[in-house]
PDB file of N, CA and C in Angstrom:
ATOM      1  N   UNK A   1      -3.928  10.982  12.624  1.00  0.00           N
ATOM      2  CA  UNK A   1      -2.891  10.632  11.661  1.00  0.00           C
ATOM      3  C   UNK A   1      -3.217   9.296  11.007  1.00  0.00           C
ATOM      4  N   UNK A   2      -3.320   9.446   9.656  1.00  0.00           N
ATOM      5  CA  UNK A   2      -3.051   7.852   8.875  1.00  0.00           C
ATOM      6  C   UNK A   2      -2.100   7.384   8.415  1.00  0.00           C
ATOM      7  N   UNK A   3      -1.650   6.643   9.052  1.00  0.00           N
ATOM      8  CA  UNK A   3      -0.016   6.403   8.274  1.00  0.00           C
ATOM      9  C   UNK A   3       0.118   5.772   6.976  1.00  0.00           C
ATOM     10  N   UNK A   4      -1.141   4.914   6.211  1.00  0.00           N
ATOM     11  CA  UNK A   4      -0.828   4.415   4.932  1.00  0.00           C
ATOM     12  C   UNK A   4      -1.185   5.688   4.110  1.00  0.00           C
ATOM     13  N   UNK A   5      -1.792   6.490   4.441  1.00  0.00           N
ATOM     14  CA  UNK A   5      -2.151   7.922   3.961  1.00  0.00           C
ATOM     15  C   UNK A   5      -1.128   8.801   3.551  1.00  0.00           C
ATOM     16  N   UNK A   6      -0.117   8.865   4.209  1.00  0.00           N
ATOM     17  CA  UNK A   6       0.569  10.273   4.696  1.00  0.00           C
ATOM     18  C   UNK A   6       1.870   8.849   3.559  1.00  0.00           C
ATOM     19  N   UNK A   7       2.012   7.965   3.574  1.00  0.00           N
ATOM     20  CA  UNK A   7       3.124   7.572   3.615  1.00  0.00           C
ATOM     21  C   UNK A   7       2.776   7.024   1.927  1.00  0.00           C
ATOM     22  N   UNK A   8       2.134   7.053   1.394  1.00  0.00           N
ATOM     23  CA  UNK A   8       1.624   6.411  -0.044  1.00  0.00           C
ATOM     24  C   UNK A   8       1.228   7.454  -0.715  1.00  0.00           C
ATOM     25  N   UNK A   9       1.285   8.541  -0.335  1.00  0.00           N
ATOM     26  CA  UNK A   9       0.773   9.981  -1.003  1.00  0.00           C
ATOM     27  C   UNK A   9       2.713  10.187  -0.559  1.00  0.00           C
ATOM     28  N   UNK A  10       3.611  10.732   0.151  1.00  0.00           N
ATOM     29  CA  UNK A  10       4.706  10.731   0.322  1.00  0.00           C
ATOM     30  C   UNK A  10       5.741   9.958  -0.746  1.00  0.00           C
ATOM     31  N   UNK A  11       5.127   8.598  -1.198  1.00  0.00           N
ATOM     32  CA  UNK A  11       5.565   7.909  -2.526  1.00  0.00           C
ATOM     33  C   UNK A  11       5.208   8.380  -3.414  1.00  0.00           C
ATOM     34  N   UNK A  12       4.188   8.776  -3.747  1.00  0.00           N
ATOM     35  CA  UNK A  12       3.875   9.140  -5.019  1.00  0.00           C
ATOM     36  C   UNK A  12       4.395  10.315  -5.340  1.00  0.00           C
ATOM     37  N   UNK A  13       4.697  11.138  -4.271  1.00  0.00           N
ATOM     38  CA  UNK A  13       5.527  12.401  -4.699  1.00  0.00           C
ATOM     39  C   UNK A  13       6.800  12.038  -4.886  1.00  0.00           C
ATOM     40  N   UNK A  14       7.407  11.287  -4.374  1.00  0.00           N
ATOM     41  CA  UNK A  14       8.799  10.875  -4.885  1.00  0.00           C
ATOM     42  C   UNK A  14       8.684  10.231  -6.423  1.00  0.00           C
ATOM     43  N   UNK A  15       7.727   9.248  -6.145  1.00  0.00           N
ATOM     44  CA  UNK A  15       7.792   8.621  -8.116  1.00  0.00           C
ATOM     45  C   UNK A  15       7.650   9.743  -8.629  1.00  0.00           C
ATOM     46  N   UNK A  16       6.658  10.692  -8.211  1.00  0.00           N
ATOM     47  CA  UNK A  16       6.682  11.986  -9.626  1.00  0.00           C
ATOM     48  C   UNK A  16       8.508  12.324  -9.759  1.00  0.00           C
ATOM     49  N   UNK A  17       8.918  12.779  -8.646  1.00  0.00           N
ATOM     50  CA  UNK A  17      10.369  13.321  -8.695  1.00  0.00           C
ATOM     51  C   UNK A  17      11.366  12.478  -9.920  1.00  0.00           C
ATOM     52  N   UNK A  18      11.044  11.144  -9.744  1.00  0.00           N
ATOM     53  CA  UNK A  18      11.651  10.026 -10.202  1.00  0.00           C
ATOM     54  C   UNK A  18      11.305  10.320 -11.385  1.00  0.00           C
ATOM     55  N   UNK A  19      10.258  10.285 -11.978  1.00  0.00           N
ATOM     56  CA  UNK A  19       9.887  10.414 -13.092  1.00  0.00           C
ATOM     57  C   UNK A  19      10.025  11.251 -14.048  1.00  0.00           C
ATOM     58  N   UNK A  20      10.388  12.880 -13.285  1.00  0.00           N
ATOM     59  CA  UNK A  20      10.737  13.997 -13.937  1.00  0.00           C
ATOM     60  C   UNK A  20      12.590  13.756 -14.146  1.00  0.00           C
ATOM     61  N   UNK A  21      12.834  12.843 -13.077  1.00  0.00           N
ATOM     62  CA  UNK A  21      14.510  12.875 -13.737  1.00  0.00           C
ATOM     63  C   UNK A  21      14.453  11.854 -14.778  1.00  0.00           C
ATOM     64  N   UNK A  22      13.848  10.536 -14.850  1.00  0.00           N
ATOM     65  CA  UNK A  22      13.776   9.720 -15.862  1.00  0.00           C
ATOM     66  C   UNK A  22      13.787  10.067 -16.831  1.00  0.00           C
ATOM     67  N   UNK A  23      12.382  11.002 -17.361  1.00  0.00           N
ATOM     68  CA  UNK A  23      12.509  11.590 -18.903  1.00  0.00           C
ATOM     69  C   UNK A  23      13.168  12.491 -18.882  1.00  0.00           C
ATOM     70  N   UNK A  24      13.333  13.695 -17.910  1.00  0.00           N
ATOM     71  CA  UNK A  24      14.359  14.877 -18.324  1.00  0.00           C
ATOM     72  C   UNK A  24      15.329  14.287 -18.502  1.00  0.00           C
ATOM     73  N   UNK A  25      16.321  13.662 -17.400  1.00  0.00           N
ATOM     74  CA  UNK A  25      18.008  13.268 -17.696  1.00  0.00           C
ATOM     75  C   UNK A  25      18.146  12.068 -18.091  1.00  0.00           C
ATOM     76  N   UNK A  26      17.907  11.420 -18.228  1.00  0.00           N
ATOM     77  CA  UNK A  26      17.511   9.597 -18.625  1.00  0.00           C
ATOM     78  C   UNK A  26      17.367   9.448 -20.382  1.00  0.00           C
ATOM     79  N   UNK A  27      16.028  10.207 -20.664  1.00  0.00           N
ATOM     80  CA  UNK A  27      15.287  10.258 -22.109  1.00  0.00           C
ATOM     81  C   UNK A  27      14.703   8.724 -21.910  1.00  0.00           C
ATOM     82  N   UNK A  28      14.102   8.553 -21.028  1.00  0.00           N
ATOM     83  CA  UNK A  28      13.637   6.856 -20.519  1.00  0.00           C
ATOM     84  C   UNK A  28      11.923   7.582 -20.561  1.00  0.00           C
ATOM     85  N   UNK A  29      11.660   6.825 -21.342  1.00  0.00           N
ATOM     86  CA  UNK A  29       9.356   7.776 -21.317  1.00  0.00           C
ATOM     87  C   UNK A  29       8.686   6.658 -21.156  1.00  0.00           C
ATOM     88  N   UNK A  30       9.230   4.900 -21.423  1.00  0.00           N
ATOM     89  CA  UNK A  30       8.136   3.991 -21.611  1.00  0.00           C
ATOM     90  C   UNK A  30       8.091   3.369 -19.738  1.00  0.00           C
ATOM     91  N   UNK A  31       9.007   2.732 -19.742  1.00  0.00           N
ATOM     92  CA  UNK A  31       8.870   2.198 -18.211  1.00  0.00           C
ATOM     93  C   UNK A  31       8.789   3.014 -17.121  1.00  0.00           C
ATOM     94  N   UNK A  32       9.116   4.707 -17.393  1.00  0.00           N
ATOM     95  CA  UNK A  32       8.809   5.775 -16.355  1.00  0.00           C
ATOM     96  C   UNK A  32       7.714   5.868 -15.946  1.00  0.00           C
ATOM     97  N   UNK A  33       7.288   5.893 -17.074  1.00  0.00           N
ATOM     98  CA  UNK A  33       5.557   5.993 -17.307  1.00  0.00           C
ATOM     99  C   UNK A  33       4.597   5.409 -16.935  1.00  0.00           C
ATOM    100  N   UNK A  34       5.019   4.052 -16.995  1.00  0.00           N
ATOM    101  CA  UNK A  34       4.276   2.762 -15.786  1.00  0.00           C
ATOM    102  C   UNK A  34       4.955   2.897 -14.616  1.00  0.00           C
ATOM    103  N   UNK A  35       5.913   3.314 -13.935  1.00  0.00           N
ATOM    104  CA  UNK A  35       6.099   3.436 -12.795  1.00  0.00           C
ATOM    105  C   UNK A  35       5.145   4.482 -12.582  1.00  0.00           C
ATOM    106  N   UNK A  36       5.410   5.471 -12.907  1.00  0.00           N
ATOM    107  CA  UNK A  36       4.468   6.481 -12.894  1.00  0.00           C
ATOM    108  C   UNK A  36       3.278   6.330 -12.130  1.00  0.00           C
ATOM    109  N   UNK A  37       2.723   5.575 -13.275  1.00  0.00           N
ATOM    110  CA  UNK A  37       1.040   5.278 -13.042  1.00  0.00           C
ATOM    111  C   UNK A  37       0.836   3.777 -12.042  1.00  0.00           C
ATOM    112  N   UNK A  38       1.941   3.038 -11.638  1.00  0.00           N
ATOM    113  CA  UNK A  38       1.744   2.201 -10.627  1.00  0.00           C
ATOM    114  C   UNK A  38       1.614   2.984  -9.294  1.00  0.00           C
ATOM    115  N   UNK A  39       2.818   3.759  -9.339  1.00  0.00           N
ATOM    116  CA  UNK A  39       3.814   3.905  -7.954  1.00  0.00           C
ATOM    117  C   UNK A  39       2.777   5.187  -7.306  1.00  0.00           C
ATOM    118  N   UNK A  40       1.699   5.749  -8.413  1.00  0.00           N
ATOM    119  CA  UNK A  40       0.740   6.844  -7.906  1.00  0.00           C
ATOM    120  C   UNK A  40      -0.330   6.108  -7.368  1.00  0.00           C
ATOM    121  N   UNK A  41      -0.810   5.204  -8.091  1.00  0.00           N
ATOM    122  CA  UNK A  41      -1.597   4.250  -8.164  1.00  0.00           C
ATOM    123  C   UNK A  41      -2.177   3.883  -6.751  1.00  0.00           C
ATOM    124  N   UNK A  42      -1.494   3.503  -5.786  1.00  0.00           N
ATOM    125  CA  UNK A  42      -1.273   3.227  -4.513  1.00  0.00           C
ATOM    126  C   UNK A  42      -2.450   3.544  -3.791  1.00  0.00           C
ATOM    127  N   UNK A  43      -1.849   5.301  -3.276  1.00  0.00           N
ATOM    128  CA  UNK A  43      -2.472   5.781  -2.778  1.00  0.00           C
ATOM    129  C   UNK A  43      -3.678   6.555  -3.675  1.00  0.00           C
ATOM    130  N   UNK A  44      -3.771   6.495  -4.492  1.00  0.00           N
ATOM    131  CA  UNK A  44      -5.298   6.654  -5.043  1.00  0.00           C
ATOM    132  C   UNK A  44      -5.724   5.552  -5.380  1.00  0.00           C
ATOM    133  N   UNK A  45      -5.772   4.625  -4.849  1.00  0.00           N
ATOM    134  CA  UNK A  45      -6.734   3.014  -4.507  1.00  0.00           C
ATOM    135  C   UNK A  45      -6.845   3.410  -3.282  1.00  0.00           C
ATOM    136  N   UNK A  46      -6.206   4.073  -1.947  1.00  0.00           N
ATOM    137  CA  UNK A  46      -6.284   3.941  -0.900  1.00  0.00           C
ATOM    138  C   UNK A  46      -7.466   4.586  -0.665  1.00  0.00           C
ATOM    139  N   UNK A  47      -7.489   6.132  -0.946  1.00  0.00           N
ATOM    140  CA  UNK A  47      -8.517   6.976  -1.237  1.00  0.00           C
ATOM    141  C   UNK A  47      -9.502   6.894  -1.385  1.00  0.00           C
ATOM    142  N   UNK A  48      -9.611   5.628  -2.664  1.00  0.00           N
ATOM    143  CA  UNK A  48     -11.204   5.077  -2.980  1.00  0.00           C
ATOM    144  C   UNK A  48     -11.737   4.482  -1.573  1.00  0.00           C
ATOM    145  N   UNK A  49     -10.681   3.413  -1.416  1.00  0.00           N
ATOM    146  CA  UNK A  49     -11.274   2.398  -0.210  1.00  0.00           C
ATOM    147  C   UNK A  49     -11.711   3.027   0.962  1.00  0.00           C
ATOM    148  N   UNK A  50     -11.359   4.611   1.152  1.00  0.00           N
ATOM    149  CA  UNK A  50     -11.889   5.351   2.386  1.00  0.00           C
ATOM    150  C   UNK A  50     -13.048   5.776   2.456  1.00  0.00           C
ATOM    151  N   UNK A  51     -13.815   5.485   1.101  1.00  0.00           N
ATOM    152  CA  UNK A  51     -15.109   6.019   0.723  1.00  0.00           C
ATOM    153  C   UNK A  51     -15.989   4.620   0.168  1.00  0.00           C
ATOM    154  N   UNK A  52     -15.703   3.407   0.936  1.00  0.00           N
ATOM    155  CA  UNK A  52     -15.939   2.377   0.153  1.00  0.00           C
ATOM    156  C   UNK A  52     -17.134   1.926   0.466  1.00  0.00           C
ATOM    157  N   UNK A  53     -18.191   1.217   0.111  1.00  0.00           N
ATOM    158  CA  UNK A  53     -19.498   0.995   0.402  1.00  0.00           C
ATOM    159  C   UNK A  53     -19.902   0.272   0.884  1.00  0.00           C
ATOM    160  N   UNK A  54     -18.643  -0.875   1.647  1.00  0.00           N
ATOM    161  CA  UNK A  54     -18.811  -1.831   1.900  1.00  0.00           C
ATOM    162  C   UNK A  54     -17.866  -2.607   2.341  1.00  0.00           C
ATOM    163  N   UNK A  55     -17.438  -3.572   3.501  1.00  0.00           N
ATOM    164  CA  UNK A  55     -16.369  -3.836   3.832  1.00  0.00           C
ATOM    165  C   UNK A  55     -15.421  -4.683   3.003  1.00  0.00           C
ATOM    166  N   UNK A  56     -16.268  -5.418   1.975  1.00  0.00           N
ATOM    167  CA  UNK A  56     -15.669  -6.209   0.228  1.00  0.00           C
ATOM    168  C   UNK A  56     -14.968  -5.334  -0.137  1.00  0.00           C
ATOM    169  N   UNK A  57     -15.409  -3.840  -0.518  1.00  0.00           N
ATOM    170  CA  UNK A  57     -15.340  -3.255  -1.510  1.00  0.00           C
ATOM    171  C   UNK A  57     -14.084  -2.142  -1.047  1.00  0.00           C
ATOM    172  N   UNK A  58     -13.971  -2.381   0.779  1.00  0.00           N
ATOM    173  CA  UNK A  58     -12.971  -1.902   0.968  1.00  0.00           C
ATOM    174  C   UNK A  58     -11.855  -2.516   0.946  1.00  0.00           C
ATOM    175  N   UNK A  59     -11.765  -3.830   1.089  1.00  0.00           N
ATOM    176  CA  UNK A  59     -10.987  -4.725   0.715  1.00  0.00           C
ATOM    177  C   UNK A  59     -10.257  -5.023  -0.428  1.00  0.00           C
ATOM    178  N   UNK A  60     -11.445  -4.856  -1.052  1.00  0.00           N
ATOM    179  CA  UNK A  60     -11.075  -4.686  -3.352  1.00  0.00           C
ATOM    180  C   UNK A  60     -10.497  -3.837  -3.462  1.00  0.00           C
ATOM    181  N   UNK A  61     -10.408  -2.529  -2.993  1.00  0.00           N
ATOM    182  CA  UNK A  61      -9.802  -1.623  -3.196  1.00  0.00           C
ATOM    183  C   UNK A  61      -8.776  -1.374  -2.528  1.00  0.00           C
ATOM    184  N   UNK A  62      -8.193  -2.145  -1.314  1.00  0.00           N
ATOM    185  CA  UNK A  62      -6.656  -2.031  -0.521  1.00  0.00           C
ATOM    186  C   UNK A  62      -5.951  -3.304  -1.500  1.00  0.00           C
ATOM    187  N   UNK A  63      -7.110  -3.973  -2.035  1.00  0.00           N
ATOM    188  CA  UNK A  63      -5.936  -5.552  -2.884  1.00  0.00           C
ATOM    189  C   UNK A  63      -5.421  -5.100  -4.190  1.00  0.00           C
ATOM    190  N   UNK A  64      -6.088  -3.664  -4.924  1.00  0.00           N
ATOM    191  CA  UNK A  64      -5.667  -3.167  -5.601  1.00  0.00           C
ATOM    192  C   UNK A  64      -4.482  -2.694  -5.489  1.00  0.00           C
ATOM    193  N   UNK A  65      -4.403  -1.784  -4.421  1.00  0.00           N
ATOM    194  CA  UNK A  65      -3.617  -1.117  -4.332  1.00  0.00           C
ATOM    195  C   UNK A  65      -2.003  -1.732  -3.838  1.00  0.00           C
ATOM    196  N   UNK A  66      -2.826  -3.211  -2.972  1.00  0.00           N
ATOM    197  CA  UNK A  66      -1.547  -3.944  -2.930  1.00  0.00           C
ATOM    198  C   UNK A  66      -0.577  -4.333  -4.393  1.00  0.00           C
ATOM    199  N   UNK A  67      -1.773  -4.874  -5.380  1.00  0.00           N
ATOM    200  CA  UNK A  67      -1.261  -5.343  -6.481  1.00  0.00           C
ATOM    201  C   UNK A  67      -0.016  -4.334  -7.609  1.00  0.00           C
ATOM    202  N   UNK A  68      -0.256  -2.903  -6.903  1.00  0.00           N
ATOM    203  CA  UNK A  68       0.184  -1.879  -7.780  1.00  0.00           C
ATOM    204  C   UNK A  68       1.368  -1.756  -6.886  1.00  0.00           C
ATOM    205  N   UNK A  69       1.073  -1.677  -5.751  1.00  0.00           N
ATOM    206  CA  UNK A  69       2.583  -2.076  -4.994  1.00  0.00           C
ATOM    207  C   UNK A  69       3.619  -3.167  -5.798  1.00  0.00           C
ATOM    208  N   UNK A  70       3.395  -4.032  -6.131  1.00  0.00           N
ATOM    209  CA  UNK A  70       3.901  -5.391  -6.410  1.00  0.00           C
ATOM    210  C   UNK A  70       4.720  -4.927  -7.671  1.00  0.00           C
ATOM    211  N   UNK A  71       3.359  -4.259  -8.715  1.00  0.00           N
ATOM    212  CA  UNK A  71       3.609  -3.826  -9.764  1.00  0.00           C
ATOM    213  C   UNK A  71       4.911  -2.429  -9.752  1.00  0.00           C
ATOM    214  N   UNK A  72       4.650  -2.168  -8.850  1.00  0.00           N
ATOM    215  CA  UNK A  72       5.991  -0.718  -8.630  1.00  0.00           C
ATOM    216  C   UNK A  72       6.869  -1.229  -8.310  1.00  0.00           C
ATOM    217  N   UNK A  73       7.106  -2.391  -7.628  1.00  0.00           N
ATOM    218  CA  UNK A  73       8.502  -3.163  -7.100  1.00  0.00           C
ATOM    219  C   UNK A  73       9.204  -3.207  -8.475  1.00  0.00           C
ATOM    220  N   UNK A  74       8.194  -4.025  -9.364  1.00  0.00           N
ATOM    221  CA  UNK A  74       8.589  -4.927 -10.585  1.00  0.00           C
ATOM    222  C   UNK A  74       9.744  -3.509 -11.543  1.00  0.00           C
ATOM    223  N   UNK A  75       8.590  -1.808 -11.284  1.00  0.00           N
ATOM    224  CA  UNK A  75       9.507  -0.861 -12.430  1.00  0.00           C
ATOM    225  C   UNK A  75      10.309  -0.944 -12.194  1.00  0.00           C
ATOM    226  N   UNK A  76      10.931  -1.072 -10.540  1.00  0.00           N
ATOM    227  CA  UNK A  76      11.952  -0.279  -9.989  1.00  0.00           C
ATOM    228  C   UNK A  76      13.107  -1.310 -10.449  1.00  0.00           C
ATOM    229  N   UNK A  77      12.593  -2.463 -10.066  1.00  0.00           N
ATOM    230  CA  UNK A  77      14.395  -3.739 -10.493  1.00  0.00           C
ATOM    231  C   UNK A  77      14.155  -3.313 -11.375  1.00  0.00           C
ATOM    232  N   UNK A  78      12.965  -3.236 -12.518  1.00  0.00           N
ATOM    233  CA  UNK A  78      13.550  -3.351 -14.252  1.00  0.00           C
ATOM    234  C   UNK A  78      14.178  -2.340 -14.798  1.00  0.00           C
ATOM    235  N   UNK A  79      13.978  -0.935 -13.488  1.00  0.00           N
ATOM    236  CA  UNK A  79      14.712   0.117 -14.212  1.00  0.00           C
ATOM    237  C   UNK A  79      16.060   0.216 -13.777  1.00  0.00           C
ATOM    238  N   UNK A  80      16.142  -0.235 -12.494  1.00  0.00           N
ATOM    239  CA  UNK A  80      18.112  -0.447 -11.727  1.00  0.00           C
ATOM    240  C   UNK A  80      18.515  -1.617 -13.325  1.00  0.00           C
ATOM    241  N   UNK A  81      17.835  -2.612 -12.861  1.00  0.00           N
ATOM    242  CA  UNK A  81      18.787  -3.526 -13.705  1.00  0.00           C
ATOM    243  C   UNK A  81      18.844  -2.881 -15.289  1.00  0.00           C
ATOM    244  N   UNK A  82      18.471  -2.321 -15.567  1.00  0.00           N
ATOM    245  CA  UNK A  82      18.443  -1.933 -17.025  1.00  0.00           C
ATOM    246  C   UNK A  82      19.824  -0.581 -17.292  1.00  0.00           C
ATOM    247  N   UNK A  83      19.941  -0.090 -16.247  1.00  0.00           N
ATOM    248  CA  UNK A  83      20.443   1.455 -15.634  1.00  0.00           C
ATOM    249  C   UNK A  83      20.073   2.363 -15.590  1.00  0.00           C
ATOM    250  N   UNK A  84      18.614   2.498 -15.580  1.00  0.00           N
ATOM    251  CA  UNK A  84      18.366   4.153 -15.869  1.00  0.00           C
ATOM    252  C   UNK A  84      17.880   4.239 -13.764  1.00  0.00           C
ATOM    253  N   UNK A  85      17.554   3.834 -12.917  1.00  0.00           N
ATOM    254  CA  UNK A  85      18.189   3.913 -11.645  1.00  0.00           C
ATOM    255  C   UNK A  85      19.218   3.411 -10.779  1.00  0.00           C
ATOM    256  N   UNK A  86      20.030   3.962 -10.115  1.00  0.00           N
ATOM    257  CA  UNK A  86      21.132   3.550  -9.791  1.00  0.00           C
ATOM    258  C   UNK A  86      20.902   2.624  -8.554  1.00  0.00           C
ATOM    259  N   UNK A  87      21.698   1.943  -7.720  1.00  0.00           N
ATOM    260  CA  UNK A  87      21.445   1.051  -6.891  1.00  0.00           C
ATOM    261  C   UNK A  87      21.196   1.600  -5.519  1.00  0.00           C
ATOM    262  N   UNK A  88      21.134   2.721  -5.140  1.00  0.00           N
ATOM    263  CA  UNK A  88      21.179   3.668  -4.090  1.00  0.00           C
ATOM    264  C   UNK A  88      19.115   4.025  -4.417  1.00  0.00           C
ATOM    265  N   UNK A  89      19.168   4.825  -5.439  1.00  0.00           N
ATOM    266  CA  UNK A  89      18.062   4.840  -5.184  1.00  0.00           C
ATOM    267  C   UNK A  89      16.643   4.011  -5.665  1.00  0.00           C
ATOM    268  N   UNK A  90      17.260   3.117  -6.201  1.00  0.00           N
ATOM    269  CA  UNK A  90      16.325   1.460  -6.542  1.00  0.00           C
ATOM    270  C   UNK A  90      15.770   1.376  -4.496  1.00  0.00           C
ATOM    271  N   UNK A  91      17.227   1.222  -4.187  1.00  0.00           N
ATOM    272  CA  UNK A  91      17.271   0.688  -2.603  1.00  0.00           C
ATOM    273  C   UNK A  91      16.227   0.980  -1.713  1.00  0.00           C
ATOM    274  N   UNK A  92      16.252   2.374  -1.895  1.00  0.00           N
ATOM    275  CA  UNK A  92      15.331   3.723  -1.041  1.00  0.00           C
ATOM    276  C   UNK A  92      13.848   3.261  -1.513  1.00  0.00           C
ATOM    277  N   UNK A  93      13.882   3.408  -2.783  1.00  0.00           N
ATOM    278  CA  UNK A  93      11.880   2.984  -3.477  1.00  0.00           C
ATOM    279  C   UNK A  93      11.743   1.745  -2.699  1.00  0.00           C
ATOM    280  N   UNK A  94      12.547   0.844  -3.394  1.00  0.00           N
ATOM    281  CA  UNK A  94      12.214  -0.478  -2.508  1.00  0.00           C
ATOM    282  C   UNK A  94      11.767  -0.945  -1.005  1.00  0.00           C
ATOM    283  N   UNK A  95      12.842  -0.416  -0.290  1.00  0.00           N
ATOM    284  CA  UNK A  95      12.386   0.026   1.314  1.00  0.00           C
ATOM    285  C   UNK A  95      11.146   0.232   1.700  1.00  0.00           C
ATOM    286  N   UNK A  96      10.948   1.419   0.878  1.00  0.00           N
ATOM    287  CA  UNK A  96       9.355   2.620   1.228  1.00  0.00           C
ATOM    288  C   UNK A  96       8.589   1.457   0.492  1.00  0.00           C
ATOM    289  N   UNK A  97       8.557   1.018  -0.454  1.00  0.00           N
ATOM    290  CA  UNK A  97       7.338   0.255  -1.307  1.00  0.00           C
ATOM    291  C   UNK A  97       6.965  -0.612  -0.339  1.00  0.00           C
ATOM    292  N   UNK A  98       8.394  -1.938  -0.024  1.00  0.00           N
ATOM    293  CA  UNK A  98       7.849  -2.805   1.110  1.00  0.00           C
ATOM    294  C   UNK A  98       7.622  -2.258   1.740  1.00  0.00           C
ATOM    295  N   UNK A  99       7.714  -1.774   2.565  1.00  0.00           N
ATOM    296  CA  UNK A  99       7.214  -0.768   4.179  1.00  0.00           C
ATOM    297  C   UNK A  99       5.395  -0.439   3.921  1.00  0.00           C
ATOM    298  N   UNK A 100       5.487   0.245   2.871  1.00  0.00           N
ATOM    299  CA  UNK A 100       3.627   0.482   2.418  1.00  0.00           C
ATOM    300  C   UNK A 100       3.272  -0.640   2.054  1.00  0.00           C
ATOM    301  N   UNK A 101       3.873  -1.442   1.639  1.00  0.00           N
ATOM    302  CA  UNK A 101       2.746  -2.873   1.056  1.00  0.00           C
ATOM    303  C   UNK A 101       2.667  -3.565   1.919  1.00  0.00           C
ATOM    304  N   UNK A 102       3.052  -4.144   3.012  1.00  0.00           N
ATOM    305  CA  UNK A 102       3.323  -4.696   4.690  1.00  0.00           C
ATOM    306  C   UNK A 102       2.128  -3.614   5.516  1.00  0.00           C
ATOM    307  N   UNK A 103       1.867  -2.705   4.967  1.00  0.00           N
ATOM    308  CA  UNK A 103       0.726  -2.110   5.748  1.00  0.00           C
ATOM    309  C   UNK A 103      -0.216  -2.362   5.100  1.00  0.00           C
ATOM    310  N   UNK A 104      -0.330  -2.295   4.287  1.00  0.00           N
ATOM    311  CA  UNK A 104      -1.728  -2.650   3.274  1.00  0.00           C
ATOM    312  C   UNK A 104      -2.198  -4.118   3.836  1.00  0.00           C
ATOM    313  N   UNK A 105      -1.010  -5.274   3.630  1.00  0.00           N
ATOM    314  CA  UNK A 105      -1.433  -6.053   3.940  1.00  0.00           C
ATOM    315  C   UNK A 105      -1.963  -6.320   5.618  1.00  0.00           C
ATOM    316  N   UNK A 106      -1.224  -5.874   6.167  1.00  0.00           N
ATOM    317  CA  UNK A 106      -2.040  -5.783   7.524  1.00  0.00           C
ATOM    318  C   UNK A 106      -3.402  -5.393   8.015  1.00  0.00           C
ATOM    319  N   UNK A 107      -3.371  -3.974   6.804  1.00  0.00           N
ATOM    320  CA  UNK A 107      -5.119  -3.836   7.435  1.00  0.00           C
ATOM    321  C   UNK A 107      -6.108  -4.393   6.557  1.00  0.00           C
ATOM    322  N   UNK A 108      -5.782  -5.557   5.601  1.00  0.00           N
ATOM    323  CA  UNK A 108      -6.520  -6.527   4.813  1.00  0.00           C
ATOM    324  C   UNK A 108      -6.850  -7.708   5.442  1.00  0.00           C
ATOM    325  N   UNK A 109      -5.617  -7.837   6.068  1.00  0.00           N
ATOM    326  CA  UNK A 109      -5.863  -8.667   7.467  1.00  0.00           C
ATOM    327  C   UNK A 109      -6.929  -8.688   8.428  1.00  0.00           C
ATOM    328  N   UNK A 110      -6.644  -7.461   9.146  1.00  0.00           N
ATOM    329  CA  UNK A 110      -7.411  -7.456   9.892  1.00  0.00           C
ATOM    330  C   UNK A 110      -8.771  -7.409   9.538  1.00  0.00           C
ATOM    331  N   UNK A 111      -8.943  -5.851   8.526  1.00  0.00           N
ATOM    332  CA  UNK A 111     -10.267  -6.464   8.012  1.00  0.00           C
ATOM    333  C   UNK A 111     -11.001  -7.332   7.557  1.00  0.00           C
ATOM    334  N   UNK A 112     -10.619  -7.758   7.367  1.00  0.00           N
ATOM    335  CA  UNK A 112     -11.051  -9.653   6.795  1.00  0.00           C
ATOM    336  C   UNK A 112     -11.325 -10.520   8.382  1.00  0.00           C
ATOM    337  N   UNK A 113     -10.321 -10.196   9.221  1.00  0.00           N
ATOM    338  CA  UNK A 113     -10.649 -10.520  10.447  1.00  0.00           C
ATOM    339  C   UNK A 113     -11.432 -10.327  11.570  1.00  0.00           C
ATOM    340  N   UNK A 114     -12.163  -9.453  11.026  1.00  0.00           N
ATOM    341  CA  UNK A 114     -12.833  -8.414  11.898  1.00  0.00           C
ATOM    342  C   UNK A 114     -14.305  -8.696  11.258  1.00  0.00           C
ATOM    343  N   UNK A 115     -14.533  -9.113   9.842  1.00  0.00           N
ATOM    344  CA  UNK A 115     -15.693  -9.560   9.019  1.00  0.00           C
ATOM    345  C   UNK A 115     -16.277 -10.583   9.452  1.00  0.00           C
TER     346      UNK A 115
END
């Protein structure tokens, strides 16, 4: 079992969900859209770094994926505070985002520690 695996691929299926209510019931296409492509983002940086060539390069590629974390935090307030998500499920993304980005950073940690 990988848990940043199972749990950053598990997000990204929810942002899709998110995303199909955004533009279907919303009519919201610009900031969906970068959530979109952050909040997928994740775990396909993770992906790369599992195939990485090098312990840098696995690194470059979990700091990515941290950074897109950061960047998915940022859709989610701008889309609660704006209203097109409500405060219930801003709450829920938020949770799961920190929860995956607290792992990322851990095994950046270590790897770096372990170098």
């Amino acid at each position: 079992m990988n848990l940043i695996k199972e749990k950053s691929y598990a997000f990204a299926l929810e942002i899709v969900k998110y995303y199909k209510y955004l533009t279907n019931d919303k009519k919201e296409y610009v900031m969906s859209k970068q959530l979109l492509k952050s909040g997928t983002a994740i775990g396909a940086n993770y992906r790369e770094a599992e195939h990485a060539e090098s312990k840098a390069d696995f690194i470059h590629k979990l700091s990515i994926a941290q950074k897109e974390s950061n960047e998915t935090m940022y859709w989610i307030d701008l889309l609660n505070k704006s209203g097109y998500l409500n405060d219930e499920d801003s709450e829920i993304l938020r949770k799961e985002i920190k929860s995956i980005a607290k792992i990322i950073t851990r095994i950046i940690l270590t790897t770096k520690a372990k170098s």
